[in-house]
Protein backbone atom coordinates (compact mmCIF):
# COMPACT_ATOMS: atom_id res chain seq x y z
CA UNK A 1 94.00 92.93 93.35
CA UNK A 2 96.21 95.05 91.54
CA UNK A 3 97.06 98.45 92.36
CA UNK A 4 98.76 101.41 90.83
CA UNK A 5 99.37 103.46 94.04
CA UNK A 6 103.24 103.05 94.40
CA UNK A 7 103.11 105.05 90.45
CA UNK A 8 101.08 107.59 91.64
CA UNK A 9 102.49 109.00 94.65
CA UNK A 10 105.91 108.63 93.14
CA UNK A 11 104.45 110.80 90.01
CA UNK A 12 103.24 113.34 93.05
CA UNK A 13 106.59 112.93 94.57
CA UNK A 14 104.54 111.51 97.72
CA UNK A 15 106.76 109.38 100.06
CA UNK A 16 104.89 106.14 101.83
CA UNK A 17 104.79 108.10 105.31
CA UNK A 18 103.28 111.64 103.72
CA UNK A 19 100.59 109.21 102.14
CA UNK A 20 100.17 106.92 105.16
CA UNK A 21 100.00 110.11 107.75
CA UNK A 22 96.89 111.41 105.21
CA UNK A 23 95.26 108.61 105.46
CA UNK A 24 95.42 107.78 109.03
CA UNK A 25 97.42 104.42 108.74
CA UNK A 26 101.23 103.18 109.30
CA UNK A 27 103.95 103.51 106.02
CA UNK A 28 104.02 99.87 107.09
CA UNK A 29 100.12 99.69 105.94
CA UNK A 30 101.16 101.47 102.67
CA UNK A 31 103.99 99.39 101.79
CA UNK A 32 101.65 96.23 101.89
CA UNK A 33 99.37 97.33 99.95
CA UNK A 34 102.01 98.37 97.24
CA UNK A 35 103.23 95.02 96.96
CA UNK A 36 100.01 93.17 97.07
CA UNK A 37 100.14 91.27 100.84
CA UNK A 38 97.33 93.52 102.02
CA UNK A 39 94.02 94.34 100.55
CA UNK A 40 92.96 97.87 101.85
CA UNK A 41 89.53 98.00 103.70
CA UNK A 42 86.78 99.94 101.28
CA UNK A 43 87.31 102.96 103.42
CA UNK A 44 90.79 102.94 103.36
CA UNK A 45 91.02 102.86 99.64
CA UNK A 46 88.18 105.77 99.34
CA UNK A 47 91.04 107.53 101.48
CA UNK A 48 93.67 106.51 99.25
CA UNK A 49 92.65 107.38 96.01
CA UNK A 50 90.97 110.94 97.33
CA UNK A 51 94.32 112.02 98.11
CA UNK A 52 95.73 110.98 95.39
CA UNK A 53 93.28 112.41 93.42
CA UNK A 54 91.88 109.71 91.60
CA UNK A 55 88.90 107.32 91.94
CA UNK A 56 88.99 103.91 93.52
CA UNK A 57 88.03 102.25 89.85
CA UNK A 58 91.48 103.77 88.08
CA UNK A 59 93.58 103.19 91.30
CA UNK A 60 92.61 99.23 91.75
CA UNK A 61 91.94 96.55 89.68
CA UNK A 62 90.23 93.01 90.41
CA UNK A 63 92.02 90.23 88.65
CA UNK A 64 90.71 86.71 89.10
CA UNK A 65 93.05 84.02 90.61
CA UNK A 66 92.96 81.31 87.70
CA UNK A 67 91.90 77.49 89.10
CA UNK A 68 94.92 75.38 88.81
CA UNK A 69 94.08 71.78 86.82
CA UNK A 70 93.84 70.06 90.23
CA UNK A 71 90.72 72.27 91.04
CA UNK A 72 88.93 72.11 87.80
């Protein structure tokens, strides 16, 4: 999944612990989401995207994983 949070709060001038503390989770949390290694629960994106003012659709993006030849 690819996500355009790190743009946005940087455009808000939002640091990873401002945005973690409103959302009830760890800068840790943020920070792996940012670089894809963590997929936020439904909730937690809801949360993300209300504070930064945007919806869920425009803030994430589902991108297939594309078989390798060995799978097809």
């Amino acid at each position: 999944m690819i996500n355009r949070i790190r743009e946005l709060r940087k455009t808000k001038k939002m640091s990873q612990e401002i945005l973690a503390n409103k959302c009830d989770v760890s800068r840790q949390t943020i920070n792996a989401i940012e670089n894809n290694k963590y997929d936020p629960s439904l909730v937690l994106a809801f949360k993300i995207a209300s504070t930064l003012n945007i919806t869920v659709d425009d803030l994430f993006q589902f991108q297939l994983e594309e078989k390798s030849q060995e799978e097809t």
